[in-house]
PDB file of N, CA and C in Angstrom:
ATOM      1  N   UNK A   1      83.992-118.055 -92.831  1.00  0.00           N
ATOM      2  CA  UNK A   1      85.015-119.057 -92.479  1.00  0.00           C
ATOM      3  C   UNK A   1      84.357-120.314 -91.921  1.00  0.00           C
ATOM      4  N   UNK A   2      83.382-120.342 -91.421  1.00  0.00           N
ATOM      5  CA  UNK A   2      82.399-121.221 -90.334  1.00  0.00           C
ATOM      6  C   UNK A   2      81.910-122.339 -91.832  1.00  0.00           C
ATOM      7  N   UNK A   3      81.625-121.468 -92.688  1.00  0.00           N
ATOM      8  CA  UNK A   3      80.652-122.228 -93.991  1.00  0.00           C
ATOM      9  C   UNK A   3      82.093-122.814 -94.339  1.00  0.00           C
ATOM     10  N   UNK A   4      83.225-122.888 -94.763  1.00  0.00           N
ATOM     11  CA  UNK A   4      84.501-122.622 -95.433  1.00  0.00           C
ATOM     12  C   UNK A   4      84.636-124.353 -94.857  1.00  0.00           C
ATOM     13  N   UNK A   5      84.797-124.204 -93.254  1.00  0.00           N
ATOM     14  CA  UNK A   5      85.265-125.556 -92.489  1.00  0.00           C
ATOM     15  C   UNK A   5      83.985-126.566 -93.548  1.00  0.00           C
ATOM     16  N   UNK A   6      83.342-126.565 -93.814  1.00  0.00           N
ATOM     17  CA  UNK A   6      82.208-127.686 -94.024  1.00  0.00           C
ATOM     18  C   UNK A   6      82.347-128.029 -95.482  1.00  0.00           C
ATOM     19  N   UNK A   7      83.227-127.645 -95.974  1.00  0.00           N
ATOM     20  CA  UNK A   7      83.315-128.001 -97.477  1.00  0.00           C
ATOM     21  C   UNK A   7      84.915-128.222 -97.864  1.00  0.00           C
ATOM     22  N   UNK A   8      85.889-127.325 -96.661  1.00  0.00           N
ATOM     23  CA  UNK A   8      86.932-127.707 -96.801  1.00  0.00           C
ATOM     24  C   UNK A   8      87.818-128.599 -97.548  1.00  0.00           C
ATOM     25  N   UNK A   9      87.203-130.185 -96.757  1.00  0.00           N
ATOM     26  CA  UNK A   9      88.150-131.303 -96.524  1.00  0.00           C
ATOM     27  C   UNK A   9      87.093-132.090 -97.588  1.00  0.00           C
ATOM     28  N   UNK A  10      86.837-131.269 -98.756  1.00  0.00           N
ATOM     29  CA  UNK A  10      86.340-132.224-100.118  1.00  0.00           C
ATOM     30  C   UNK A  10      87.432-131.874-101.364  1.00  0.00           C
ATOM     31  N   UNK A  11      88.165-130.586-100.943  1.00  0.00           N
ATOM     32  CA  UNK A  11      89.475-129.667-101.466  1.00  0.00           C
ATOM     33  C   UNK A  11      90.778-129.777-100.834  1.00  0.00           C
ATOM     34  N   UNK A  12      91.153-131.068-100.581  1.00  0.00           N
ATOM     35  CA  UNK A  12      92.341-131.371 -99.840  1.00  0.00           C
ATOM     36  C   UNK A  12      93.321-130.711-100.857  1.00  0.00           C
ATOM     37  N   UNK A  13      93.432-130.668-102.205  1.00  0.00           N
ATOM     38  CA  UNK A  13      94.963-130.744-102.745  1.00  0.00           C
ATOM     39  C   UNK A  13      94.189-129.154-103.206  1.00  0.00           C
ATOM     40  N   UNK A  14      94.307-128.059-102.628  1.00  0.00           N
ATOM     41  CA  UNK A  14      94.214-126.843-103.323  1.00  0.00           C
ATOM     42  C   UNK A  14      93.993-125.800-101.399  1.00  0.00           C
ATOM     43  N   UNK A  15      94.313-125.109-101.865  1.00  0.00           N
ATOM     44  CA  UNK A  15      93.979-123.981-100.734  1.00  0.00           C
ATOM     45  C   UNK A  15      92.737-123.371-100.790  1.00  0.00           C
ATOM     46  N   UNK A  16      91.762-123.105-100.036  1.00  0.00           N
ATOM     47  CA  UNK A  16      90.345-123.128-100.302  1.00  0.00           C
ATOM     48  C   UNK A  16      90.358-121.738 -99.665  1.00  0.00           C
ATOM     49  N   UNK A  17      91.110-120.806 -99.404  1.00  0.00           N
ATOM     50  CA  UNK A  17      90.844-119.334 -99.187  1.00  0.00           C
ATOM     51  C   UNK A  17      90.879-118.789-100.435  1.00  0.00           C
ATOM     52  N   UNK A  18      91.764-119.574-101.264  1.00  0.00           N
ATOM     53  CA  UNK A  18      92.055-118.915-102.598  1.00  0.00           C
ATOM     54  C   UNK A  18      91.440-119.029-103.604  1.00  0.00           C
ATOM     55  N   UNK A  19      90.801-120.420-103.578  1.00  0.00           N
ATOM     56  CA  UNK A  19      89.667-121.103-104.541  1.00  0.00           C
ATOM     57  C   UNK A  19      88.831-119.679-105.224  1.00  0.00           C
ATOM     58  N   UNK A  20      88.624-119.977-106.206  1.00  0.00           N
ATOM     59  CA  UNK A  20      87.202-118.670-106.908  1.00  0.00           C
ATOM     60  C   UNK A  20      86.165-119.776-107.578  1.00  0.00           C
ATOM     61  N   UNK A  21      84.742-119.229-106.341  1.00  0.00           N
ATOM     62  CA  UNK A  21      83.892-119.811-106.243  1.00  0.00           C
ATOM     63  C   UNK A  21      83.226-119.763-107.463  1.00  0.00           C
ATOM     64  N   UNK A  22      83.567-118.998-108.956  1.00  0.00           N
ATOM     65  CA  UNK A  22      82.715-119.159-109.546  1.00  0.00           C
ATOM     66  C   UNK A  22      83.094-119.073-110.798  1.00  0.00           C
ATOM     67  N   UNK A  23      85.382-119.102-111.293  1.00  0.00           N
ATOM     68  CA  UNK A  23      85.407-119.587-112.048  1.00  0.00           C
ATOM     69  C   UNK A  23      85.889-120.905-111.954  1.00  0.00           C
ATOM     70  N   UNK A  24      85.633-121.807-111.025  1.00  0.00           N
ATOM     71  CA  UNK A  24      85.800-123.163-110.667  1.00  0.00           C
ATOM     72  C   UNK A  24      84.558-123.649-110.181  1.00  0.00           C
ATOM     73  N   UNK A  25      83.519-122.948-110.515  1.00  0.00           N
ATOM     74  CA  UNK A  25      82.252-123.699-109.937  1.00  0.00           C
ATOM     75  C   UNK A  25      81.942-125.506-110.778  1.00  0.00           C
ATOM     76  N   UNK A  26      82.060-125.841-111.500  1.00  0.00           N
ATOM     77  CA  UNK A  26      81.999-127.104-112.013  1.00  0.00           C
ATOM     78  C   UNK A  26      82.698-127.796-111.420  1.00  0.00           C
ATOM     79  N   UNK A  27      83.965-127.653-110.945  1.00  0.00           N
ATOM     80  CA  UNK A  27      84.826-128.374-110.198  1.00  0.00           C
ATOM     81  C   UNK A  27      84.440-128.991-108.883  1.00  0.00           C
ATOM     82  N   UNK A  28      83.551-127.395-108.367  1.00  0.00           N
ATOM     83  CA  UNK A  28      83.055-127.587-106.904  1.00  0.00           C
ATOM     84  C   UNK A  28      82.179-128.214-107.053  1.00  0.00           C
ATOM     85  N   UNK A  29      81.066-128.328-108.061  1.00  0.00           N
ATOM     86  CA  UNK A  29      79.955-128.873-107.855  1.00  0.00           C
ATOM     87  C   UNK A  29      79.984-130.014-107.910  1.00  0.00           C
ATOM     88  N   UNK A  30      80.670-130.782-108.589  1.00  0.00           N
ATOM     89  CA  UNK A  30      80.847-131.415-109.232  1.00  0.00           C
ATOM     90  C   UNK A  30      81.761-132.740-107.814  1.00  0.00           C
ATOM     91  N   UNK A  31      82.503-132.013-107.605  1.00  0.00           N
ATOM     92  CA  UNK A  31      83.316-133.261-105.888  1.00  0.00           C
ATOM     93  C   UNK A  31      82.280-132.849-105.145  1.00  0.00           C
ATOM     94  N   UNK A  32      81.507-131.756-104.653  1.00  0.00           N
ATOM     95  CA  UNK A  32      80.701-132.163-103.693  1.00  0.00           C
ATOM     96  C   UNK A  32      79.378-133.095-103.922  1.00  0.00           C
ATOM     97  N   UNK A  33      79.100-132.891-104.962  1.00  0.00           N
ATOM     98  CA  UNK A  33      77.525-133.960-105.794  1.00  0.00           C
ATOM     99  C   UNK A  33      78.428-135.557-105.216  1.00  0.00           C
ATOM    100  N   UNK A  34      79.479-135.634-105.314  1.00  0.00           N
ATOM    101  CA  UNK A  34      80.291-136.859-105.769  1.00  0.00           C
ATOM    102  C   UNK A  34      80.554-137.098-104.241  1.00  0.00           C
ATOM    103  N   UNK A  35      81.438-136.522-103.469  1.00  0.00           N
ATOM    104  CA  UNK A  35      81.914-136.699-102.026  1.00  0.00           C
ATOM    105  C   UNK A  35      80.923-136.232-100.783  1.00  0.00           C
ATOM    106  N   UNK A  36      80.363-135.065-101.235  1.00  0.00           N
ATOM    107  CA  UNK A  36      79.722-134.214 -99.928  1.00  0.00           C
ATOM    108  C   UNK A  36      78.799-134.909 -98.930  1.00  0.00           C
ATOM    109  N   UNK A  37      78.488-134.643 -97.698  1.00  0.00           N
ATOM    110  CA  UNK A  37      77.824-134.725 -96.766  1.00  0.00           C
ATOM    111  C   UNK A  37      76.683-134.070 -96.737  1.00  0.00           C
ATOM    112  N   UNK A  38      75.747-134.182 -96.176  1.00  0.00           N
ATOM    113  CA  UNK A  38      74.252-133.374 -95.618  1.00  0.00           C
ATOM    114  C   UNK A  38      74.661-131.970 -95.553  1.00  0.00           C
ATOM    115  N   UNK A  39      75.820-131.841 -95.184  1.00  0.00           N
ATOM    116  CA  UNK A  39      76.237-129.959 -94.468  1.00  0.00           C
ATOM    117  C   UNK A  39      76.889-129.468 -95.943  1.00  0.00           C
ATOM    118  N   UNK A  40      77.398-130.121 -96.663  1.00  0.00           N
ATOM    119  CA  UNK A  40      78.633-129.678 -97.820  1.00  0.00           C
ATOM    120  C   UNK A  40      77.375-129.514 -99.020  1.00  0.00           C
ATOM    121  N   UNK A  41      76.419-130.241 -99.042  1.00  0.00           N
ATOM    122  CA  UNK A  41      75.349-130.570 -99.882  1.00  0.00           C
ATOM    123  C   UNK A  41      74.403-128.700 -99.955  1.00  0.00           C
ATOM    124  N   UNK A  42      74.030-128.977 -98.651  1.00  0.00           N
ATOM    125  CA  UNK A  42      73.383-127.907 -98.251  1.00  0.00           C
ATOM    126  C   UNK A  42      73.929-126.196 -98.246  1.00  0.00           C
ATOM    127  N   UNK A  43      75.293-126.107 -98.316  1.00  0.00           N
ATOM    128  CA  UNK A  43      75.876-125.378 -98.717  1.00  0.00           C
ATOM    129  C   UNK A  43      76.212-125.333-100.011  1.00  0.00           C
ATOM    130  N   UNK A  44      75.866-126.220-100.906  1.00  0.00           N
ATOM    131  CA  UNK A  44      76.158-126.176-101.920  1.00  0.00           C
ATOM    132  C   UNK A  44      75.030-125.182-102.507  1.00  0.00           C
ATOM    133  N   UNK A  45      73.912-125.582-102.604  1.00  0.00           N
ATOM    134  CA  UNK A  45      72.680-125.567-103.210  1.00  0.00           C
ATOM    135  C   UNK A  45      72.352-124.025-102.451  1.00  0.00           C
ATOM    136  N   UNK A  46      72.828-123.323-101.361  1.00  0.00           N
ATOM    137  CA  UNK A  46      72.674-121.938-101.473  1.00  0.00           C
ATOM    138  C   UNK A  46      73.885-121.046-102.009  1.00  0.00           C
ATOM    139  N   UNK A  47      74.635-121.795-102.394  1.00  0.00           N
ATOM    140  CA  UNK A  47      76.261-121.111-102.658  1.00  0.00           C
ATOM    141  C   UNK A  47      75.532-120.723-104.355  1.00  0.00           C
ATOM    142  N   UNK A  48      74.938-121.921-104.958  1.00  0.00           N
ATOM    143  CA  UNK A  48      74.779-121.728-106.109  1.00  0.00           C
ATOM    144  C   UNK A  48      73.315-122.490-106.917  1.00  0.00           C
ATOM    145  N   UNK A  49      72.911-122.241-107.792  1.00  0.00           N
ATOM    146  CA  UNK A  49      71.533-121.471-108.199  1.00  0.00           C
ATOM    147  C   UNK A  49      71.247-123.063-109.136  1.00  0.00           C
ATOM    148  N   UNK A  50      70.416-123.758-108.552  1.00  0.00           N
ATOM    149  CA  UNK A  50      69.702-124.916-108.673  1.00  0.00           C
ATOM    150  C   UNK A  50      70.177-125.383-110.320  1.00  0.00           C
ATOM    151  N   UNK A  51      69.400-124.725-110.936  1.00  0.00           N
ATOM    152  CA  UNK A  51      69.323-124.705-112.602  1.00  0.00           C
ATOM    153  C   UNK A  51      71.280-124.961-113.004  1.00  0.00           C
ATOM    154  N   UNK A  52      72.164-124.411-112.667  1.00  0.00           N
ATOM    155  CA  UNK A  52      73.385-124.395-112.324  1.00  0.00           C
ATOM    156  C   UNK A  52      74.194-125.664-112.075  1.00  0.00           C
ATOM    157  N   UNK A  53      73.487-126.024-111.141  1.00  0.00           N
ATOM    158  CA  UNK A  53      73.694-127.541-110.681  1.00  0.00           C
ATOM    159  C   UNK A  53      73.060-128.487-111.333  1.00  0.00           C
ATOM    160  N   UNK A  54      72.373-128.636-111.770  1.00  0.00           N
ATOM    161  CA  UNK A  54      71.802-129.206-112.424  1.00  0.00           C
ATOM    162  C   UNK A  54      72.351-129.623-113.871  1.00  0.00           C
ATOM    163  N   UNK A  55      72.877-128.422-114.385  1.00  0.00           N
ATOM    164  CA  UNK A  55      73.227-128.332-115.514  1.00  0.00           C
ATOM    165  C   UNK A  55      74.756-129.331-115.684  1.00  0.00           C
ATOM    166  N   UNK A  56      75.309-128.882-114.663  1.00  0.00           N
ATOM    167  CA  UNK A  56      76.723-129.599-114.386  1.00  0.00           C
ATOM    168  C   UNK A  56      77.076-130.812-113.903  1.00  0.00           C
ATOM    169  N   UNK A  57      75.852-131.521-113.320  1.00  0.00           N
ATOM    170  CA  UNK A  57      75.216-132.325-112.611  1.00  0.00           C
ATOM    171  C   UNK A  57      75.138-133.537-113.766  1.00  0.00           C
ATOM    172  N   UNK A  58      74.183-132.966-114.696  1.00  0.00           N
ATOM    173  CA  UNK A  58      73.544-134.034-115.820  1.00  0.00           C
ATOM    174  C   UNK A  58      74.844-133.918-117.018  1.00  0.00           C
ATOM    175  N   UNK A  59      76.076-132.825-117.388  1.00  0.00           N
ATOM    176  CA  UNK A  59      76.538-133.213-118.248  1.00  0.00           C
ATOM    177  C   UNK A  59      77.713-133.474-117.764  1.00  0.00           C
ATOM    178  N   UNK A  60      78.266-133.567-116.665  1.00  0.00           N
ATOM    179  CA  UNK A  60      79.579-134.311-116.171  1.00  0.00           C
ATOM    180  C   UNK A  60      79.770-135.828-116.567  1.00  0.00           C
ATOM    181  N   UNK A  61      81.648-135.153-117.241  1.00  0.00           N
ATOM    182  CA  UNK A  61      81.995-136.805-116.880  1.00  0.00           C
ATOM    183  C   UNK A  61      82.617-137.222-115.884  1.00  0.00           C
ATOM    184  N   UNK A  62      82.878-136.270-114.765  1.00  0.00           N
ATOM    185  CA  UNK A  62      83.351-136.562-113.637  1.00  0.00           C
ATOM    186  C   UNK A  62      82.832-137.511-112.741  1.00  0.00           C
ATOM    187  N   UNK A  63      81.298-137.261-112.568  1.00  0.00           N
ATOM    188  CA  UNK A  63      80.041-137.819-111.519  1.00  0.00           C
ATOM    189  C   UNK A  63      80.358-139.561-112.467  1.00  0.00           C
ATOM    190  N   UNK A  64      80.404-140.471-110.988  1.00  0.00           N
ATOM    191  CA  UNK A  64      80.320-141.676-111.515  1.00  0.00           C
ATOM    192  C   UNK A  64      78.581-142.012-111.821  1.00  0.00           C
ATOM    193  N   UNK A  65      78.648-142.790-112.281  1.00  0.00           N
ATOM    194  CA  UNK A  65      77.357-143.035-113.109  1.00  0.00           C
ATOM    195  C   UNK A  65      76.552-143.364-111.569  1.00  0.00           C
ATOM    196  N   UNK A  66      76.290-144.278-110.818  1.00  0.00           N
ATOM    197  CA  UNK A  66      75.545-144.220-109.494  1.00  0.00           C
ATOM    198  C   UNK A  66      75.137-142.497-109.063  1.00  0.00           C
ATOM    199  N   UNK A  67      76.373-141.503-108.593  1.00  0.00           N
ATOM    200  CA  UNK A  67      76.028-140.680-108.467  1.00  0.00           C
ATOM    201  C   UNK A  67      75.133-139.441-109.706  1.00  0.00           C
ATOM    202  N   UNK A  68      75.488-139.863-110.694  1.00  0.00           N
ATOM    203  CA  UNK A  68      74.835-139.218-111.670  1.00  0.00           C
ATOM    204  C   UNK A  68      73.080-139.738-111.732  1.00  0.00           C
ATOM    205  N   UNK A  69      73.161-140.710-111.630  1.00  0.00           N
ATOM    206  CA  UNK A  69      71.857-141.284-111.308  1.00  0.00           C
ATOM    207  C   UNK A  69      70.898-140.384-110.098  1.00  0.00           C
ATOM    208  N   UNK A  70      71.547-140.700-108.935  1.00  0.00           N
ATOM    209  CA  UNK A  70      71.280-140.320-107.768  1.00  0.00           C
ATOM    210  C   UNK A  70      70.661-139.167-108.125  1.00  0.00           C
ATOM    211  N   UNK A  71      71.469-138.201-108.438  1.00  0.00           N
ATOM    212  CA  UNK A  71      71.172-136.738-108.169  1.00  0.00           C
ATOM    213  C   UNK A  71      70.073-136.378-109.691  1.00  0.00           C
ATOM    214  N   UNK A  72      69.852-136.929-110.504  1.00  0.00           N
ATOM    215  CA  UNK A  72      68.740-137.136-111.445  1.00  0.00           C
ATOM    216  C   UNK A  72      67.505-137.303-110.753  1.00  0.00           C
ATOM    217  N   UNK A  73      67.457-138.612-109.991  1.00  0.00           N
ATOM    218  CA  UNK A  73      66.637-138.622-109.003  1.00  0.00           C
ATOM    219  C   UNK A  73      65.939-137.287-108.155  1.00  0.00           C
ATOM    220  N   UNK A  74      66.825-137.059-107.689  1.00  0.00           N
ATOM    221  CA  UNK A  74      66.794-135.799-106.736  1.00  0.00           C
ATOM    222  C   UNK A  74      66.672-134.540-107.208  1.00  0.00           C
ATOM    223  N   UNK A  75      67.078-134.497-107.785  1.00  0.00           N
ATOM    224  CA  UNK A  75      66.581-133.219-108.256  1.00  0.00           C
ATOM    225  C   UNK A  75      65.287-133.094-109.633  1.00  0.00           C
ATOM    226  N   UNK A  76      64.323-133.964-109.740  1.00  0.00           N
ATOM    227  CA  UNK A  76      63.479-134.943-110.545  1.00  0.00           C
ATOM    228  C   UNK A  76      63.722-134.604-111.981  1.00  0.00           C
ATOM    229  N   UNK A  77      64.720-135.064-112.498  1.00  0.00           N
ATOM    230  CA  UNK A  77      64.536-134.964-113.651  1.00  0.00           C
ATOM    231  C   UNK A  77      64.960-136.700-114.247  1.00  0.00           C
ATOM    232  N   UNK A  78      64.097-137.274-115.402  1.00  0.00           N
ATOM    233  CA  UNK A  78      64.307-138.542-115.646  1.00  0.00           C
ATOM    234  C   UNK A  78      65.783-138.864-116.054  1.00  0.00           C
ATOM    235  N   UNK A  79      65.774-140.261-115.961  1.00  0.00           N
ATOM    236  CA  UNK A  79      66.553-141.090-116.237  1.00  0.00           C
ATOM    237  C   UNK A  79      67.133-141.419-117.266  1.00  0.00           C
TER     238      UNK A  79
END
C-alpha cells in the first residue's frame, strides 16, 4: 500500500487497488515515463523488467516526442 501511495496520483481517473499490473502494463509505463517523479520512476523500473520498458518506451505513441527522446537517452539507446 506504502509503494501504491507513490504512483497513485499518476491514475487519477481509475481505482488503483483494482488496476492489473500486468494486463495494463503499457498503460502504466507508459503515464509514468510521461508524468512520474524520482519515487514513481523508481518504482517503476523494479515493478517491471528493463527490456519491458524499453520496449514500450521506444514504440509508444502515447510518450510525447521530448519524453520519448529523454528516456532513449536514458536508458542508452540512440536516437
Amino acid at each position: 500500500i506504502i509503494k501504491m501511495r507513490k504512483i497513485k496520483k499518476y491514475f487519477w481517473e481509475v481505482d488503483i487497488k483494482r488496476l492489473n499490473f500486468e494486463k495494463y502494463k503499457e498503460y502504466i509505463i507508459e503515464r509514468i515515463l510521461e508524468y512520474g517523479d524520482e519515487e514513481a520512476i523508481k518504482w517503476l523500473f523494479k515493478k517491471y523488467d528493463k527490456k519491458i520498458i524499453k520496449k514500450i518506451a521506444f514504440s509508444s505513441r502515447s510518450l510525447m516526442k521530448k519524453s520519448k527522446n529523454f528516456w532513449k537517452k536514458i536508458l542508452n539507446e540512440n536516437i
